[in-house]
PDB file of N, CA and C in Angstrom:
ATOM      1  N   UNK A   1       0.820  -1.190   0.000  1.00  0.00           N
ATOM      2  CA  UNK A   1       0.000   0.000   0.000  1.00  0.00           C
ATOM      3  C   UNK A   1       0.872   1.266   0.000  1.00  0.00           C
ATOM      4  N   UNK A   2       1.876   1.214   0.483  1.00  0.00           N
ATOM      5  CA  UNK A   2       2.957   2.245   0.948  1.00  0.00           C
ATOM      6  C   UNK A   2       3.608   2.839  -0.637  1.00  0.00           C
ATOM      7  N   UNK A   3       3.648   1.530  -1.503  1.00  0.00           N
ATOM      8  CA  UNK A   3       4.106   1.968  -2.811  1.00  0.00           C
ATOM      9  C   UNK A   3       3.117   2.533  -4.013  1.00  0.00           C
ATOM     10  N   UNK A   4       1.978   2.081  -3.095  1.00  0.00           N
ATOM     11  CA  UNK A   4       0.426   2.410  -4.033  1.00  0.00           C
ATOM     12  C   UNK A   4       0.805   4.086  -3.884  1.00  0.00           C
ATOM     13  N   UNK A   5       0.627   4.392  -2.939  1.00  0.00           N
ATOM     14  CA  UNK A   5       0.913   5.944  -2.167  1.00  0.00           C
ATOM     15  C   UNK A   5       2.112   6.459  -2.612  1.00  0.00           C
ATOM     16  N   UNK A   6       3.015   6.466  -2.724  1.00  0.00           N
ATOM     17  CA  UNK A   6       4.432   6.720  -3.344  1.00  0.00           C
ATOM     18  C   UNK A   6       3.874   6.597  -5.067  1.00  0.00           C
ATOM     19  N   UNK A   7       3.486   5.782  -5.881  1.00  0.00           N
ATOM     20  CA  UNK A   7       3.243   5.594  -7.106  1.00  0.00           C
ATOM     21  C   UNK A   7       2.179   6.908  -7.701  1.00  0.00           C
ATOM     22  N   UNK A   8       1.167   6.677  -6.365  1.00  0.00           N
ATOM     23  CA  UNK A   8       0.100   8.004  -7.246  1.00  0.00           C
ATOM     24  C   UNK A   8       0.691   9.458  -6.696  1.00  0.00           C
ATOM     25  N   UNK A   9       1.505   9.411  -5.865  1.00  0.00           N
ATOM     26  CA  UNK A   9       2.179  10.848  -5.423  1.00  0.00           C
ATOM     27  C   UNK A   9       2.992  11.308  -6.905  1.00  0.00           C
ATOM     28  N   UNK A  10       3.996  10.491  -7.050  1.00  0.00           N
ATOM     29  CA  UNK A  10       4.883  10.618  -8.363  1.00  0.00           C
ATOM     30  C   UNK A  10       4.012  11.213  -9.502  1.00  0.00           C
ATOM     31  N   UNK A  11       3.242  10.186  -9.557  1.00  0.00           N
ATOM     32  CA  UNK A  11       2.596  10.188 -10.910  1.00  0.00           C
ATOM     33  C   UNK A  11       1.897  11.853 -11.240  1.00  0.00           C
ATOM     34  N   UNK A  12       0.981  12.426  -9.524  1.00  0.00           N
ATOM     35  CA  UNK A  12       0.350  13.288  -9.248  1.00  0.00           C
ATOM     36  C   UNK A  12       1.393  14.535 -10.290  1.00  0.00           C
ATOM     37  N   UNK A  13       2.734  14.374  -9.558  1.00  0.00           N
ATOM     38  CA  UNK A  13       3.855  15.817  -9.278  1.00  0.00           C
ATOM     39  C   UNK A  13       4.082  15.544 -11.116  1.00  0.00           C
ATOM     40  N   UNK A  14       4.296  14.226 -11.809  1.00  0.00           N
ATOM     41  CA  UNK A  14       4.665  14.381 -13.326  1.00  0.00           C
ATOM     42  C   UNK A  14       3.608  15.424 -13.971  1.00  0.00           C
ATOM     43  N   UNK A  15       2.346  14.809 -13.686  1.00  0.00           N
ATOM     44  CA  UNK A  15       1.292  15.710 -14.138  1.00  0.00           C
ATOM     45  C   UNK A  15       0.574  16.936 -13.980  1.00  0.00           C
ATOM     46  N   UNK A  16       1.406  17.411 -12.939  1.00  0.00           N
ATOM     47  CA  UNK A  16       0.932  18.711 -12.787  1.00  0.00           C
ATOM     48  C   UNK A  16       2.272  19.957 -13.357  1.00  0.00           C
ATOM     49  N   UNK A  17       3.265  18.973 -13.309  1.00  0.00           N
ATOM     50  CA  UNK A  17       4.613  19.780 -14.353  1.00  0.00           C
ATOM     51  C   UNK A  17       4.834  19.761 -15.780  1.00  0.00           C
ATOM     52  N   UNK A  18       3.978  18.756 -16.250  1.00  0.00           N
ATOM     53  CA  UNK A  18       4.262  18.900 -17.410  1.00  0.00           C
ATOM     54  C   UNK A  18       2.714  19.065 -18.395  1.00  0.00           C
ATOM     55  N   UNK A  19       1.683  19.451 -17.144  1.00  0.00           N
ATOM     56  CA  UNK A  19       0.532  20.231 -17.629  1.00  0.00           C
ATOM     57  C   UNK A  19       0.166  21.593 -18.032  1.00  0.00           C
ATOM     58  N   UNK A  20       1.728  22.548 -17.724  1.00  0.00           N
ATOM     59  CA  UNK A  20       1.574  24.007 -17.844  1.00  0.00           C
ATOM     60  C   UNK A  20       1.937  24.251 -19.118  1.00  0.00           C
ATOM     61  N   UNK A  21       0.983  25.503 -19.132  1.00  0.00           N
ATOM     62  CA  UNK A  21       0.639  26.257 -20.500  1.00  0.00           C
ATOM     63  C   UNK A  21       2.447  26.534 -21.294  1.00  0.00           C
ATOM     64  N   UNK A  22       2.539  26.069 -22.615  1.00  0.00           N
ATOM     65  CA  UNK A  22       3.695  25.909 -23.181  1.00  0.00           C
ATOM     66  C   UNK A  22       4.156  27.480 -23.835  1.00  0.00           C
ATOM     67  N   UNK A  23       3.813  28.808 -23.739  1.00  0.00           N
ATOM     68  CA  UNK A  23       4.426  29.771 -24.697  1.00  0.00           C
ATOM     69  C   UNK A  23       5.372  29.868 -25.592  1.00  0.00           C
ATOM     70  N   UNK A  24       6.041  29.030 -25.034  1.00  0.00           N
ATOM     71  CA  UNK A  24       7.643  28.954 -25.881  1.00  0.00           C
ATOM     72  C   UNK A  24       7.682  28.406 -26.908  1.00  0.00           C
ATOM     73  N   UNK A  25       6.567  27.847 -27.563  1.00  0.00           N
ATOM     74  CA  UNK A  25       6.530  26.664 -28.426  1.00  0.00           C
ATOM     75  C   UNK A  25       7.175  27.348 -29.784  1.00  0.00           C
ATOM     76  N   UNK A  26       6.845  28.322 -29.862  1.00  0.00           N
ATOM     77  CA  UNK A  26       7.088  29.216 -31.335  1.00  0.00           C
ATOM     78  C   UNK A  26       8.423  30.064 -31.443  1.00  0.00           C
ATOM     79  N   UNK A  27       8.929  28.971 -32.583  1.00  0.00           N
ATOM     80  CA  UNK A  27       9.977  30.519 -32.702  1.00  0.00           C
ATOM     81  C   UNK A  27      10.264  31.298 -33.897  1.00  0.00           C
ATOM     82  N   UNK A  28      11.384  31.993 -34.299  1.00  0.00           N
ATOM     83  CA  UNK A  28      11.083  32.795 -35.332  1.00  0.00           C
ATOM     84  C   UNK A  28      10.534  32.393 -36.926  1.00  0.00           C
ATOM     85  N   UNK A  29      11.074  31.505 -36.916  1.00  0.00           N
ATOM     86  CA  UNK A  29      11.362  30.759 -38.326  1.00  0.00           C
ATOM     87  C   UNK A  29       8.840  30.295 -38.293  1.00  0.00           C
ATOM     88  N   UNK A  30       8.292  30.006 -37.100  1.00  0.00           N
ATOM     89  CA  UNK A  30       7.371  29.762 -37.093  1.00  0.00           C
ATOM     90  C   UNK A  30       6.069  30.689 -37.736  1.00  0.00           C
ATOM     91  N   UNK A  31       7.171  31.923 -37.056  1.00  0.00           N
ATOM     92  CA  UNK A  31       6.128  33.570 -37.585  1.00  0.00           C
ATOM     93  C   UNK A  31       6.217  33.843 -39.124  1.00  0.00           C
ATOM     94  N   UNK A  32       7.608  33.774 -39.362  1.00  0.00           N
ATOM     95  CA  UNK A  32       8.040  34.804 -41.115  1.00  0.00           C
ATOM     96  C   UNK A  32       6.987  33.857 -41.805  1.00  0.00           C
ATOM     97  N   UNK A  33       6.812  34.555 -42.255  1.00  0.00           N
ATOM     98  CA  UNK A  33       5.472  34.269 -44.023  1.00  0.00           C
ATOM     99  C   UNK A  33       4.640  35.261 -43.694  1.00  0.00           C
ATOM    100  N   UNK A  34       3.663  34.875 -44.864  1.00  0.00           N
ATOM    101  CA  UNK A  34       2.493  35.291 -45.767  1.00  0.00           C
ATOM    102  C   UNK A  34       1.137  34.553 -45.395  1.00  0.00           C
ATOM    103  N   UNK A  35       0.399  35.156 -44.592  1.00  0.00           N
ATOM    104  CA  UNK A  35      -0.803  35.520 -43.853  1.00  0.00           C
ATOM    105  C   UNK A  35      -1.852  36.153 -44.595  1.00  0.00           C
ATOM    106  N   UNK A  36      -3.071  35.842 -45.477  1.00  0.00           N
ATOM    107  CA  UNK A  36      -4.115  35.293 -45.932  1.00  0.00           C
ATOM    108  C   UNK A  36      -5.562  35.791 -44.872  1.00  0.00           C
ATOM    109  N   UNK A  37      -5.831  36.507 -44.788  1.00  0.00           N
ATOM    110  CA  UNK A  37      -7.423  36.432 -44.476  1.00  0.00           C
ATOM    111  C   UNK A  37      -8.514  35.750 -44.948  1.00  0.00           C
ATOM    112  N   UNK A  38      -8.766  34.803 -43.533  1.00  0.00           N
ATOM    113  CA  UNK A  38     -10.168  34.066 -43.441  1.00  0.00           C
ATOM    114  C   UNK A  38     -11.194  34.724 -43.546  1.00  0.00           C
ATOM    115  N   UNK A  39     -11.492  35.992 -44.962  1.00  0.00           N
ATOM    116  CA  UNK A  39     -13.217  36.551 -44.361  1.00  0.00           C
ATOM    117  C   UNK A  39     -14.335  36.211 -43.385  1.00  0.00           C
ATOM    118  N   UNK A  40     -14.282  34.984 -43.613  1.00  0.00           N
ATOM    119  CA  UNK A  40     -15.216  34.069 -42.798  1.00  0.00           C
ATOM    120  C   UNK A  40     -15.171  34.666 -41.341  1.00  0.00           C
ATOM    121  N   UNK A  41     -13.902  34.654 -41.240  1.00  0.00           N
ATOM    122  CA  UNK A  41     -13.914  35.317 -39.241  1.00  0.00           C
ATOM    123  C   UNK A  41     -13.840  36.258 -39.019  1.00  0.00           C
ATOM    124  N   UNK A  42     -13.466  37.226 -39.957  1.00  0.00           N
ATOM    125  CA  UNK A  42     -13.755  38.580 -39.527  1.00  0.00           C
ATOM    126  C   UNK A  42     -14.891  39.345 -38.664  1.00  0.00           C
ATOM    127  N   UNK A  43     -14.231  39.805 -38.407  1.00  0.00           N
ATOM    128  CA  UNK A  43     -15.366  40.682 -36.890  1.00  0.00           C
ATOM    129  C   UNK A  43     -14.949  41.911 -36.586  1.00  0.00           C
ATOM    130  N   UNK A  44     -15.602  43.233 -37.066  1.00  0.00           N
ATOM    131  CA  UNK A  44     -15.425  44.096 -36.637  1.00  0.00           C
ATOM    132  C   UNK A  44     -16.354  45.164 -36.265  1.00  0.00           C
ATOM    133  N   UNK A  45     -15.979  45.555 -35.091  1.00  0.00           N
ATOM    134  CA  UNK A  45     -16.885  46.377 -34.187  1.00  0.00           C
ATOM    135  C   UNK A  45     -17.770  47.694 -35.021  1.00  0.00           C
ATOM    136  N   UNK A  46     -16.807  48.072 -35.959  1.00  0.00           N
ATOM    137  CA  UNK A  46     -17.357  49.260 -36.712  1.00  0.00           C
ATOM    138  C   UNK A  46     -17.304  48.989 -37.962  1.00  0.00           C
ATOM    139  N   UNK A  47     -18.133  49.878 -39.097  1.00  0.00           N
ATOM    140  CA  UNK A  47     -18.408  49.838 -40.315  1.00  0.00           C
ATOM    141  C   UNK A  47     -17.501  50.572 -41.079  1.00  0.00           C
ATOM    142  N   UNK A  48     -16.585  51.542 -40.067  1.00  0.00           N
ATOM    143  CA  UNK A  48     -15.369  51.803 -41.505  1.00  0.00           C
ATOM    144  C   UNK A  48     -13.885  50.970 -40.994  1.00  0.00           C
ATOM    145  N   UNK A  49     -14.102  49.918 -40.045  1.00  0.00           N
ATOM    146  CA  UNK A  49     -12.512  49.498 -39.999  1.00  0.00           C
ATOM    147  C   UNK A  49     -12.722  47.679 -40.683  1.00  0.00           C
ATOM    148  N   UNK A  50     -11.736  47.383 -41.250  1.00  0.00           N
ATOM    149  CA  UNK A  50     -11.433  46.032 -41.491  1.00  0.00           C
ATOM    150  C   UNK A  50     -10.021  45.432 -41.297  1.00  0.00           C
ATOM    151  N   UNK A  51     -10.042  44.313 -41.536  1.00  0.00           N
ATOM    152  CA  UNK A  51      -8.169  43.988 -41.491  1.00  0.00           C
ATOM    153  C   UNK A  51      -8.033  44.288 -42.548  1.00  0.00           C
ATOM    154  N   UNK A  52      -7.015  43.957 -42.722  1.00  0.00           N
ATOM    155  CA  UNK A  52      -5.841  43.856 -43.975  1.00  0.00           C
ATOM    156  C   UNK A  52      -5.863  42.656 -44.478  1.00  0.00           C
ATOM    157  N   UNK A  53      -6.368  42.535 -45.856  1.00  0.00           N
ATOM    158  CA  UNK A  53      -6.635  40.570 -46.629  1.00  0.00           C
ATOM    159  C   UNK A  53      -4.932  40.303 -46.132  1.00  0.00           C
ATOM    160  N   UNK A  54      -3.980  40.689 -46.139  1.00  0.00           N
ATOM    161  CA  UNK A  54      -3.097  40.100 -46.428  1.00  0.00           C
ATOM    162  C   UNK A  54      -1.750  40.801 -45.364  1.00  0.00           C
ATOM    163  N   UNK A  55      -1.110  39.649 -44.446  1.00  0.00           N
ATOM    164  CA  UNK A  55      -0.020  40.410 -43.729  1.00  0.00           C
ATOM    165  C   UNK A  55       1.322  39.997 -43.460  1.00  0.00           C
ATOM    166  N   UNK A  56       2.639  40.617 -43.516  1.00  0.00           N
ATOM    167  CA  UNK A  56       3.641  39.553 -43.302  1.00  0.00           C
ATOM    168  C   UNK A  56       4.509  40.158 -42.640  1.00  0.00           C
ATOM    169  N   UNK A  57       4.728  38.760 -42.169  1.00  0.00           N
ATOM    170  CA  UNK A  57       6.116  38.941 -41.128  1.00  0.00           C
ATOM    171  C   UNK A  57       7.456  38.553 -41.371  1.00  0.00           C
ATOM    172  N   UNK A  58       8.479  39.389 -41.461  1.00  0.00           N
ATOM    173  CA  UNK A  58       9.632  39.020 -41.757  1.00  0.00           C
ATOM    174  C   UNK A  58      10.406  39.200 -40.817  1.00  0.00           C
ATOM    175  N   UNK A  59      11.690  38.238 -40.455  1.00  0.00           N
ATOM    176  CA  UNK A  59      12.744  38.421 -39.900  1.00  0.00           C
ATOM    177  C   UNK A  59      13.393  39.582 -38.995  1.00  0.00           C
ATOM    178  N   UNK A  60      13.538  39.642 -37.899  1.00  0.00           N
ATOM    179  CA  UNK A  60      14.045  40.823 -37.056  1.00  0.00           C
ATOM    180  C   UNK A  60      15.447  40.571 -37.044  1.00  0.00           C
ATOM    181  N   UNK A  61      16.453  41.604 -36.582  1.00  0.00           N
ATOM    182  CA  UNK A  61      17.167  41.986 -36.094  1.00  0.00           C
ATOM    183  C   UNK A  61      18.154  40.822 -35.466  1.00  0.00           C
ATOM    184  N   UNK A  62      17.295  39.932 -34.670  1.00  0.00           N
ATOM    185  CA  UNK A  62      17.652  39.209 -33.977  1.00  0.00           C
ATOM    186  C   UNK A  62      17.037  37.447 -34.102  1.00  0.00           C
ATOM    187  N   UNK A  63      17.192  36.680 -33.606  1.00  0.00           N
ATOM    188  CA  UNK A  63      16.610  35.250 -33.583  1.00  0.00           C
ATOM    189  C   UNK A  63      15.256  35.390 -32.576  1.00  0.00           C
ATOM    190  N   UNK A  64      14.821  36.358 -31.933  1.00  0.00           N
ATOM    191  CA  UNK A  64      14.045  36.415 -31.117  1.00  0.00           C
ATOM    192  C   UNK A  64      12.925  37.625 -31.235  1.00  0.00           C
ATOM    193  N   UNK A  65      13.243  38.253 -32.600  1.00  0.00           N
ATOM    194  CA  UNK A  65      12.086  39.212 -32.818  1.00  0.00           C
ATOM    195  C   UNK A  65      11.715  39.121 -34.351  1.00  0.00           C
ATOM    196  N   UNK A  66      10.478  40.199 -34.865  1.00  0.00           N
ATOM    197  CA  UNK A  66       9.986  39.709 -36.102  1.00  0.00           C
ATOM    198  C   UNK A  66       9.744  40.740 -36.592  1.00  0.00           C
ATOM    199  N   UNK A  67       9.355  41.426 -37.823  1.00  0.00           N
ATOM    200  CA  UNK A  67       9.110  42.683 -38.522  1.00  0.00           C
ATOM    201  C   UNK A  67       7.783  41.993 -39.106  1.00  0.00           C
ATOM    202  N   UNK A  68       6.983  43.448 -38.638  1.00  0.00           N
ATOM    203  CA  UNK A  68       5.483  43.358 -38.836  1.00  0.00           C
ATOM    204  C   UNK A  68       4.965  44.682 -39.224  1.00  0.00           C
ATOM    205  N   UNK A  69       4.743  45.282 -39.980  1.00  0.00           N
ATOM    206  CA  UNK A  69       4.173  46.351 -40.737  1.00  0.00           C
ATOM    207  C   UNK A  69       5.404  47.137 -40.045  1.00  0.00           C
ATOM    208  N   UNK A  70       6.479  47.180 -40.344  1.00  0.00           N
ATOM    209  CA  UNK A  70       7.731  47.818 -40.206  1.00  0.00           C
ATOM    210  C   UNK A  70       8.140  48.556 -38.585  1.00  0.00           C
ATOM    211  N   UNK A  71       7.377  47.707 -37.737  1.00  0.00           N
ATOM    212  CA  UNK A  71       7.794  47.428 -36.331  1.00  0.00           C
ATOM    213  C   UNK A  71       8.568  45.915 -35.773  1.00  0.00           C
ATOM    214  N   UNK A  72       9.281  46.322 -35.520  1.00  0.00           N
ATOM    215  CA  UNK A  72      10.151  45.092 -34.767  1.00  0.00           C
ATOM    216  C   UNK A  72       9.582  45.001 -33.403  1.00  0.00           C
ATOM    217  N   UNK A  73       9.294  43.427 -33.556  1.00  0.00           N
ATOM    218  CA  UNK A  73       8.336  42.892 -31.871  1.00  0.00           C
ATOM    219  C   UNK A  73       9.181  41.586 -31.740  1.00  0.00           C
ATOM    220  N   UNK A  74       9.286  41.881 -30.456  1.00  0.00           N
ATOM    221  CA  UNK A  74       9.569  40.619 -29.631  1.00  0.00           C
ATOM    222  C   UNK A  74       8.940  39.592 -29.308  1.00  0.00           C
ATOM    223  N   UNK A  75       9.547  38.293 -29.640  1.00  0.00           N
ATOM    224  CA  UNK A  75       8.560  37.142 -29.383  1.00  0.00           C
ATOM    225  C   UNK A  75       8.270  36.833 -27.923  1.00  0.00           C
ATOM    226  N   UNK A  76       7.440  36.444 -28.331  1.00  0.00           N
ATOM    227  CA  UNK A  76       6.705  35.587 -26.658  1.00  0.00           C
ATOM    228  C   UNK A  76       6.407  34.302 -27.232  1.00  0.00           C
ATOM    229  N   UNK A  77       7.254  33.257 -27.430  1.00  0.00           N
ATOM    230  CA  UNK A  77       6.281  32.189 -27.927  1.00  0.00           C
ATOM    231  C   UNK A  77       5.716  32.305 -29.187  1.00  0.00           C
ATOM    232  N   UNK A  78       4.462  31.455 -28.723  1.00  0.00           N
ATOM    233  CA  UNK A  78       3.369  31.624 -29.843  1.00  0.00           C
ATOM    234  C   UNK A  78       2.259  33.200 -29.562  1.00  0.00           C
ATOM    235  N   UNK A  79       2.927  34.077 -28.983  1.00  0.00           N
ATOM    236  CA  UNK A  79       1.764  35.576 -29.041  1.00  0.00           C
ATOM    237  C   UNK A  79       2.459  36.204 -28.937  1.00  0.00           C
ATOM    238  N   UNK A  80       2.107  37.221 -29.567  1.00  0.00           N
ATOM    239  CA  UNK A  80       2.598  38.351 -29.913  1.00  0.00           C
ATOM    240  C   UNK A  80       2.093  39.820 -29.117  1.00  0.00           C
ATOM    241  N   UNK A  81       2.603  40.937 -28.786  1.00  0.00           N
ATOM    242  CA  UNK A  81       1.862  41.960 -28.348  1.00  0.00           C
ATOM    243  C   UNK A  81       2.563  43.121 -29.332  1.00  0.00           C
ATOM    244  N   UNK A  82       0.965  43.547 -30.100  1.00  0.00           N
ATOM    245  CA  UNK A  82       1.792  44.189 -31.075  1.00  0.00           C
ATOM    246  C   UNK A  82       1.686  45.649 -31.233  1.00  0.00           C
ATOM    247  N   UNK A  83       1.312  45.991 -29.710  1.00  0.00           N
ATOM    248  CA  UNK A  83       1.364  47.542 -28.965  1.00  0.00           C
ATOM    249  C   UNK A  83      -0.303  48.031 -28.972  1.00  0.00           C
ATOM    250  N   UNK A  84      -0.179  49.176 -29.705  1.00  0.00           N
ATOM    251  CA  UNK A  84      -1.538  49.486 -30.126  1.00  0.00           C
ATOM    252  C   UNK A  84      -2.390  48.933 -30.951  1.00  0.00           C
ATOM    253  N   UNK A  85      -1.869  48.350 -32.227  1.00  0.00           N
ATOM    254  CA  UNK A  85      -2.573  47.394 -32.969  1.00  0.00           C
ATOM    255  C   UNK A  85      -3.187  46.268 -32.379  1.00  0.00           C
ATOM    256  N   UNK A  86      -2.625  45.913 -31.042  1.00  0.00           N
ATOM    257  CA  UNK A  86      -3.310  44.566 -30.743  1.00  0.00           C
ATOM    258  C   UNK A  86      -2.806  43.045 -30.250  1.00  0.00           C
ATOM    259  N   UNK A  87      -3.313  42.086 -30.647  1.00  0.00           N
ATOM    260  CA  UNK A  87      -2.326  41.210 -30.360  1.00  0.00           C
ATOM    261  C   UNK A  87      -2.452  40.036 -31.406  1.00  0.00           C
ATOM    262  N   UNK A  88      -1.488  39.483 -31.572  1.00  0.00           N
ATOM    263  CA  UNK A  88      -1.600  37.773 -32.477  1.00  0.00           C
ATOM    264  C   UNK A  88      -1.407  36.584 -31.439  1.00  0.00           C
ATOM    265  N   UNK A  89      -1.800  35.721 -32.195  1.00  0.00           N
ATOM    266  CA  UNK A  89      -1.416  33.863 -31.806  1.00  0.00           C
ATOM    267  C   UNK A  89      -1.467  33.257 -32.645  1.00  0.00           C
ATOM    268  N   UNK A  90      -0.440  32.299 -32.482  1.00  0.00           N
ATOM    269  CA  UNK A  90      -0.313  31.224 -33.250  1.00  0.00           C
ATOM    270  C   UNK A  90      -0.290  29.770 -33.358  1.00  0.00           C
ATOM    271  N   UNK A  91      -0.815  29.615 -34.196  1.00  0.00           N
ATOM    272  CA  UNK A  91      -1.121  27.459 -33.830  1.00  0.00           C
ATOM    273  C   UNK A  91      -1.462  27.164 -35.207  1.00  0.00           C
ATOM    274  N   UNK A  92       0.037  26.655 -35.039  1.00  0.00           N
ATOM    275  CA  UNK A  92       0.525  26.133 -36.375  1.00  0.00           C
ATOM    276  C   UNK A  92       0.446  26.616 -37.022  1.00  0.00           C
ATOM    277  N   UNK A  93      -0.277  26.904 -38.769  1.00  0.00           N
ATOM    278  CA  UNK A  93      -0.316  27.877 -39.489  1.00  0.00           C
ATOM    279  C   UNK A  93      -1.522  28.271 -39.563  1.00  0.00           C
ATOM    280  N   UNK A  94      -2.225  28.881 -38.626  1.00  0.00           N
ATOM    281  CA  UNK A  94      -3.204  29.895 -38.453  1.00  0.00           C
ATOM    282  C   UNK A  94      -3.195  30.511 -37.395  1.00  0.00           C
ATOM    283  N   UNK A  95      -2.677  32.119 -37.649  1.00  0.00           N
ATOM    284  CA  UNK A  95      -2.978  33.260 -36.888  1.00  0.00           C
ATOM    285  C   UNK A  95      -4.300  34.215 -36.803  1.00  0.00           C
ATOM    286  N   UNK A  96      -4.068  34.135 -35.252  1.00  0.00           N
ATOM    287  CA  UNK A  96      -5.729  34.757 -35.158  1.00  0.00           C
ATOM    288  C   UNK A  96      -4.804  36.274 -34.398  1.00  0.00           C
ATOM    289  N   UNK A  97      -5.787  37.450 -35.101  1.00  0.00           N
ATOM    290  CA  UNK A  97      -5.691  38.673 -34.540  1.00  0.00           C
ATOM    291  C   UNK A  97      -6.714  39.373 -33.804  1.00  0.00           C
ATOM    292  N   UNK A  98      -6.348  40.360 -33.258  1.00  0.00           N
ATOM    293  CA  UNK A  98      -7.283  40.861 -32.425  1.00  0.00           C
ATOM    294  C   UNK A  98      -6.649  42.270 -32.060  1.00  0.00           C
ATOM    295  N   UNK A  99      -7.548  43.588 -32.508  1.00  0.00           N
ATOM    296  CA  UNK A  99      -7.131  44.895 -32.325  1.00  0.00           C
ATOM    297  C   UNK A  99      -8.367  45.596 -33.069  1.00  0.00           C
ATOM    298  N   UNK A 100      -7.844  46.888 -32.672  1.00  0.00           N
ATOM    299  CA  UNK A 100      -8.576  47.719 -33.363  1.00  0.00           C
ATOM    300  C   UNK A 100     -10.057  47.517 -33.632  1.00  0.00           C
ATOM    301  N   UNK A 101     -10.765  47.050 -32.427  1.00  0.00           N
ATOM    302  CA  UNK A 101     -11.684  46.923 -32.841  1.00  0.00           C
ATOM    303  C   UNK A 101     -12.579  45.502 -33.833  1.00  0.00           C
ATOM    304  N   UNK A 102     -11.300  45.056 -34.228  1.00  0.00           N
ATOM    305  CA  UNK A 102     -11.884  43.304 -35.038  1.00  0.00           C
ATOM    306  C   UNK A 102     -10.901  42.431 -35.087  1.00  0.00           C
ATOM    307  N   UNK A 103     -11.336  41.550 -34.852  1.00  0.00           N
ATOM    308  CA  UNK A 103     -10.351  40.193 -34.890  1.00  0.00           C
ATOM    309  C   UNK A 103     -10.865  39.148 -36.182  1.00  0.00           C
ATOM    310  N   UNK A 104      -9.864  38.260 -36.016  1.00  0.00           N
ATOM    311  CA  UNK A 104     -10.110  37.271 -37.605  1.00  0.00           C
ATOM    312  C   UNK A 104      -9.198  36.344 -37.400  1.00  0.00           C
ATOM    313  N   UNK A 105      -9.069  35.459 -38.321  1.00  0.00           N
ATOM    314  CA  UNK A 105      -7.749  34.574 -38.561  1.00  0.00           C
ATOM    315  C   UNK A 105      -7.285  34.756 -39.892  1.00  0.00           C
ATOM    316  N   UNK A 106      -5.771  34.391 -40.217  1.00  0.00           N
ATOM    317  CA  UNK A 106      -5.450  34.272 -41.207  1.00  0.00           C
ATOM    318  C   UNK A 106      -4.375  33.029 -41.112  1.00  0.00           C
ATOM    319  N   UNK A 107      -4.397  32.452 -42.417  1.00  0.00           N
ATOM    320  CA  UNK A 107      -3.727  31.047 -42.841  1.00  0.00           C
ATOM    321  C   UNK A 107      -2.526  31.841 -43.759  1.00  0.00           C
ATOM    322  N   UNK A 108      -1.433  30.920 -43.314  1.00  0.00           N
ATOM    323  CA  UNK A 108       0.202  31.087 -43.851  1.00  0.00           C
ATOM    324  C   UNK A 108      -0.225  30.099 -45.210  1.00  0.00           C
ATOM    325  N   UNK A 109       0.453  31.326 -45.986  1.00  0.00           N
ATOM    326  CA  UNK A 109       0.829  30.636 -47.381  1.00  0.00           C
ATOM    327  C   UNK A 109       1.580  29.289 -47.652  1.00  0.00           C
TER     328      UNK A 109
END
């Protein structure tokens, strides 16, 4: 019984360490491309703003940042904070945005 107790303790501590939220998953090479608007998801709060059909990210400075409408941002992982514009995420090759009022997804070329 003593090892029953020792067995589900272990097991408990594996699963609660290797249950936390992963950010790091993304790195640069994950962001650069050519980003595609899903009309389909578009959502925006007002009648004169929309996204942009089309957005890209290229290469920063560094292994750890990205050029996005000619701002250099620092990665976080898979999200992005992209100041006033808003924010991104990523999973796998579909980024979902959110700013200004409307969010959407867009699919990498």
């Amino acid at each position: 019984m003593k090892h029953l107790g020792l067995i589900l303790s272990l097991s408990l501590c594996i699963c609660l360490t290797s249950c936390e939220t992963d950010t790091g998953s993304c790195l640069q090479s994950d962001w650069i491309g050519v980003y595609n608007l899903d009309t389909s998801t578009e959502q925006c709060s007002g009648t004169n703003t929309s996204l942009n059909e089309q957005i890209v990210f290229t290469a920063g400075s560094n292994s750890n940042t990205v050029l996005f409408d000619g701002l250099e941002i620092t990665l976080d992982g898979c999200a992005l904070d992209l100041g006033l514009i808003g924010t991104a995420t990523l999973e796998g090759s579909v980024l979902s945005l959110n700013g200004l009022g409307c969010s959407g997804t867009y699919n990498k070329q």
